[in-house]
N, C-alpha and C. Protein backbone atom coordinates (compact mmCIF):
# COMPACT_ATOMS: atom_id res chain seq x y z
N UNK A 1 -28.02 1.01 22.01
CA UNK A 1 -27.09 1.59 21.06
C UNK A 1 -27.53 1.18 19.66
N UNK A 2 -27.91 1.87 18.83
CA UNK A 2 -28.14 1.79 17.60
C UNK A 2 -26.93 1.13 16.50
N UNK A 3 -26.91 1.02 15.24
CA UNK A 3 -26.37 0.11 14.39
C UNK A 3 -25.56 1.10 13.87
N UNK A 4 -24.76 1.11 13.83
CA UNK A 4 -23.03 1.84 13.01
C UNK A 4 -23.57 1.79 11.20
N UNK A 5 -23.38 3.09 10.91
CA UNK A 5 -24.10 3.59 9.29
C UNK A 5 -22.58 3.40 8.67
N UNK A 6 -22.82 2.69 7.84
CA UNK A 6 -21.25 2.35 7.07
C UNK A 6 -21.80 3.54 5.79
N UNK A 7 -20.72 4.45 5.49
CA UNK A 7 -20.97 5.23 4.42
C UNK A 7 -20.15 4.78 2.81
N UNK A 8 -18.77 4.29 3.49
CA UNK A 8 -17.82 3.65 2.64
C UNK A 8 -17.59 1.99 2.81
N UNK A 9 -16.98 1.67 1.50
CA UNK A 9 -16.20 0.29 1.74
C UNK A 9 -17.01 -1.14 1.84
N UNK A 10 -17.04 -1.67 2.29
CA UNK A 10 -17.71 -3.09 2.45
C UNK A 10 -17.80 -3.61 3.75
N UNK A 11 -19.20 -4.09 4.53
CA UNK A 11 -19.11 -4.34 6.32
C UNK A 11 -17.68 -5.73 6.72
N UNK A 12 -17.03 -5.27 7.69
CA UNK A 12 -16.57 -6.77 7.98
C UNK A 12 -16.85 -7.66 8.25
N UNK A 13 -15.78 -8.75 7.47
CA UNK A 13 -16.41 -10.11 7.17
C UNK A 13 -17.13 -10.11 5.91
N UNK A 14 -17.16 -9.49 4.89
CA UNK A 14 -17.94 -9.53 4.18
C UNK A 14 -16.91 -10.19 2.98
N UNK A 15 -17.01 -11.24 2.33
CA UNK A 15 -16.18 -11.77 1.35
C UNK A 15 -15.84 -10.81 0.37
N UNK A 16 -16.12 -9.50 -0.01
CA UNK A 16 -15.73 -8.86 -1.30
C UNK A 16 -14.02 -8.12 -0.81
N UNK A 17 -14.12 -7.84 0.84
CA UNK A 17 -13.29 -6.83 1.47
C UNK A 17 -11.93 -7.51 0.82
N UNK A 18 -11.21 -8.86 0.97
CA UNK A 18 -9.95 -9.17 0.41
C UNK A 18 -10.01 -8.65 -0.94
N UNK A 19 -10.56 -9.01 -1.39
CA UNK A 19 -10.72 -8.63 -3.19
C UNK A 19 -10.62 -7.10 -3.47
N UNK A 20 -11.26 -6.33 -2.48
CA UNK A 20 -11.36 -4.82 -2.94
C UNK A 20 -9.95 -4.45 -2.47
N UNK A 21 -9.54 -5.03 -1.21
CA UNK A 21 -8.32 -5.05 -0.61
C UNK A 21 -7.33 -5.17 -1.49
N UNK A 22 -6.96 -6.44 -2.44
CA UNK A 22 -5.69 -6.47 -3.49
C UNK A 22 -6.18 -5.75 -4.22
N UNK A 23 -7.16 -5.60 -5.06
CA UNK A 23 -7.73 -4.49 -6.04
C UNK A 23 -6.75 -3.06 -5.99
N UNK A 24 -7.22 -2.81 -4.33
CA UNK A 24 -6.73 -1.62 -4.66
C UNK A 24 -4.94 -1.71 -3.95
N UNK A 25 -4.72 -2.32 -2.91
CA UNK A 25 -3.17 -2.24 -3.12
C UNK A 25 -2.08 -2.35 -4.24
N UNK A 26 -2.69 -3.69 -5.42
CA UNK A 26 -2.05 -3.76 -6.89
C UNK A 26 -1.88 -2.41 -7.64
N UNK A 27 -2.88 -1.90 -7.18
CA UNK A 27 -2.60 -0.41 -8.42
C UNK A 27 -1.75 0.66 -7.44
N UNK A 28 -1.79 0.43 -6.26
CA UNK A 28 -0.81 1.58 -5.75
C UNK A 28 0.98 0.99 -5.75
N UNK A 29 1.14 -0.61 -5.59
CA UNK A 29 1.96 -0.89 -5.58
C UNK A 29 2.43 -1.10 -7.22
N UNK A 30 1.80 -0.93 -8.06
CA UNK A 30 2.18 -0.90 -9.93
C UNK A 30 2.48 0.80 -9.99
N UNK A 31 1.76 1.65 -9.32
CA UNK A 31 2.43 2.95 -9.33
C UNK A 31 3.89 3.31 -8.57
N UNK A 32 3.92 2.75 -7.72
CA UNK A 32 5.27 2.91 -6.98
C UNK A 32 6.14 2.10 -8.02
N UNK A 33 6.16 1.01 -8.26
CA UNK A 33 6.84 0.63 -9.38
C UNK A 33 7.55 1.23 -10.25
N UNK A 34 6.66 2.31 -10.95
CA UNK A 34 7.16 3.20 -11.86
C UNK A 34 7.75 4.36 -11.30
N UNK A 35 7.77 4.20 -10.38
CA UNK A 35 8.11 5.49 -9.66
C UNK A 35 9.85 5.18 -9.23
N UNK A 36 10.37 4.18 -9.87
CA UNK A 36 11.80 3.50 -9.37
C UNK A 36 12.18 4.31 -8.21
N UNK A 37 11.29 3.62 -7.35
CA UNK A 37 12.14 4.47 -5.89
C UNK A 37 12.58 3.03 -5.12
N UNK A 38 13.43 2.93 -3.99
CA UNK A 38 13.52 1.66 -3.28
C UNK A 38 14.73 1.56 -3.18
N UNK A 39 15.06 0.36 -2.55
CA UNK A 39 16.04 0.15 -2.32
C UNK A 39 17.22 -1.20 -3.08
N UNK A 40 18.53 -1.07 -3.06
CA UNK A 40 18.90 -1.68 -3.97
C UNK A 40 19.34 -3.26 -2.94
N UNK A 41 18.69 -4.35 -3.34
CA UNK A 41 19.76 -5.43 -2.48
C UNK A 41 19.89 -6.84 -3.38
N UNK A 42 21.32 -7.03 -3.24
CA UNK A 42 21.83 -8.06 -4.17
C UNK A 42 21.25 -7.26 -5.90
N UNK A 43 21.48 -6.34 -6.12
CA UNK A 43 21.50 -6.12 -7.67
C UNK A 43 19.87 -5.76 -7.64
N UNK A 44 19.27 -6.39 -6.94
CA UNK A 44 17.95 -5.96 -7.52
C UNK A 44 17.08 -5.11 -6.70
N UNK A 45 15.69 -3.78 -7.41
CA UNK A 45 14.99 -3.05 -6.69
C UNK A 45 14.08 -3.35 -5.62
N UNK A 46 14.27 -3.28 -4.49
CA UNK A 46 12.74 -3.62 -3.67
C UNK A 46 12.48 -2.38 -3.11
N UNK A 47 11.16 -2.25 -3.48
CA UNK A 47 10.33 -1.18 -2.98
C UNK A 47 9.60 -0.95 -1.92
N UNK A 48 8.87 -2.41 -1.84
CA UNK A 48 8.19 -3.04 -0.44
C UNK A 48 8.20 -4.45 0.16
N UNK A 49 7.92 -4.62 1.19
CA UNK A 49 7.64 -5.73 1.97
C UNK A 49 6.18 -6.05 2.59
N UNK A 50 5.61 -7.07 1.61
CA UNK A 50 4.62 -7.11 1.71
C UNK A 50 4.02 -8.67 2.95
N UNK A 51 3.27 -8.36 3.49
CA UNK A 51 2.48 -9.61 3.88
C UNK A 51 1.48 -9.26 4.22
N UNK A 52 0.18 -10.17 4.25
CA UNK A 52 -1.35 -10.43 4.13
C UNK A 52 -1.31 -8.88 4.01
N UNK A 53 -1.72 -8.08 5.26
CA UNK A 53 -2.57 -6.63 5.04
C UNK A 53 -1.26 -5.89 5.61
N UNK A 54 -0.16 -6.50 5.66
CA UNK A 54 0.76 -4.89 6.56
C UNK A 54 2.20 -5.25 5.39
N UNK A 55 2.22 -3.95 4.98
CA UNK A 55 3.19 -3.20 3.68
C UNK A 55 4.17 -2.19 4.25
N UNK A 56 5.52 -2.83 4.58
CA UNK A 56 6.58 -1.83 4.53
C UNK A 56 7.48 -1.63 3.45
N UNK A 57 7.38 0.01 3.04
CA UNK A 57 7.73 0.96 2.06
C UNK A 57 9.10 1.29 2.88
N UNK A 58 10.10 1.19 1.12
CA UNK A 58 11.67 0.78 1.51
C UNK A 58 12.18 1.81 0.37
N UNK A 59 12.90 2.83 1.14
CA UNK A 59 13.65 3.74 0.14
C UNK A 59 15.29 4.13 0.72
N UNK A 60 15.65 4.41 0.03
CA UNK A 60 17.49 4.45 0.13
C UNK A 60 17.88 6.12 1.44
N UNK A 61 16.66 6.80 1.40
CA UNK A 61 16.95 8.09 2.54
C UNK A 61 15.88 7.89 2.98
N UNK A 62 15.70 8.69 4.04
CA UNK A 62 14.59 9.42 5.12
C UNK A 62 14.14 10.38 4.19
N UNK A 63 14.76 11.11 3.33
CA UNK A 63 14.06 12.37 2.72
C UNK A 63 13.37 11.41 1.59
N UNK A 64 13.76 10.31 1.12
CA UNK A 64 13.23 9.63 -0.07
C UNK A 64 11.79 8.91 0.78
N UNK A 65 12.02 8.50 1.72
CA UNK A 65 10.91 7.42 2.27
C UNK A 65 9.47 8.89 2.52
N UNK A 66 10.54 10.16 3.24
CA UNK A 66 9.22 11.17 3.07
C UNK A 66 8.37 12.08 2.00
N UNK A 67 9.50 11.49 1.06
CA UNK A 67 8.41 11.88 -0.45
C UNK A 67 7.19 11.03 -0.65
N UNK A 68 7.43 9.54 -0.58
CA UNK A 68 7.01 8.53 -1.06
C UNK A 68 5.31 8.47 0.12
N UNK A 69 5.71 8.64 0.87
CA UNK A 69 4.63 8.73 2.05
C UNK A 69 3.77 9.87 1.92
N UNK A 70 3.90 10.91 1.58
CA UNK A 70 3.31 12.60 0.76
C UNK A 70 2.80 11.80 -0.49
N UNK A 71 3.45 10.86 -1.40
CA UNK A 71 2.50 10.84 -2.70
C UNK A 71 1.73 9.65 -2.26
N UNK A 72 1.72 8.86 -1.23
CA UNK A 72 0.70 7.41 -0.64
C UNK A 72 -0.30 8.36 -0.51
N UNK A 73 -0.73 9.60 0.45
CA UNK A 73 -1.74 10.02 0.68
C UNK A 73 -1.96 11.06 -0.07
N UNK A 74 -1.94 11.25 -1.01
CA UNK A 74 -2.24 12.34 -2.59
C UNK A 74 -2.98 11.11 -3.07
C-alpha cells in the first residue's frame, strides 16, 4: 500500500496542527460573536461551549441554531 498524498492542512502529529487549529477556530468564533446570536444565561450571551477540539453552538431556536450552521459552512 503506498503513502496517503496529503493535498491540504498539516500531517498528524505535526506540531503546527494545534496552532493552525486555534488560528482558525478564533476567527470563526470572533465572527459568531458579532453575529449576537446565542443564548441568554444568568444575564449574559453564550454562544458556544468550547473544549480542546469539540465546540457546541448554542442558540435560543432550532430555526436560529439552523441559520447559524448554513453560515459555519459558507
Amino acid at each position: 500500500m503506498g503513502e496517503a498524498r496529503i493535498q491540504k492542512g498539516v500531517r498528524q502529529g505535526c506540531s503546527l496542527s494545534p496552532i493552525f487549529f486555534n488560528l482558525f477556530i478564533e476567527k470563526v468564533i470572533e465572527e459568531m460573536n458579532e453575529r449576537k446570536s446565542g443564548v441568554s444565561i444568568q444575564g449574559q450571551k453564550v454562544r458556544t461551549i468550547r473544549f480542546a477540539d469539540d465546540i457546541a453552538i448554542l442558540e435560543e431556536s432550532e430555526k436560529e441554531l439552523k441559520k447559524t450552521n448554513e453560515w459555519t459552512r459558507s
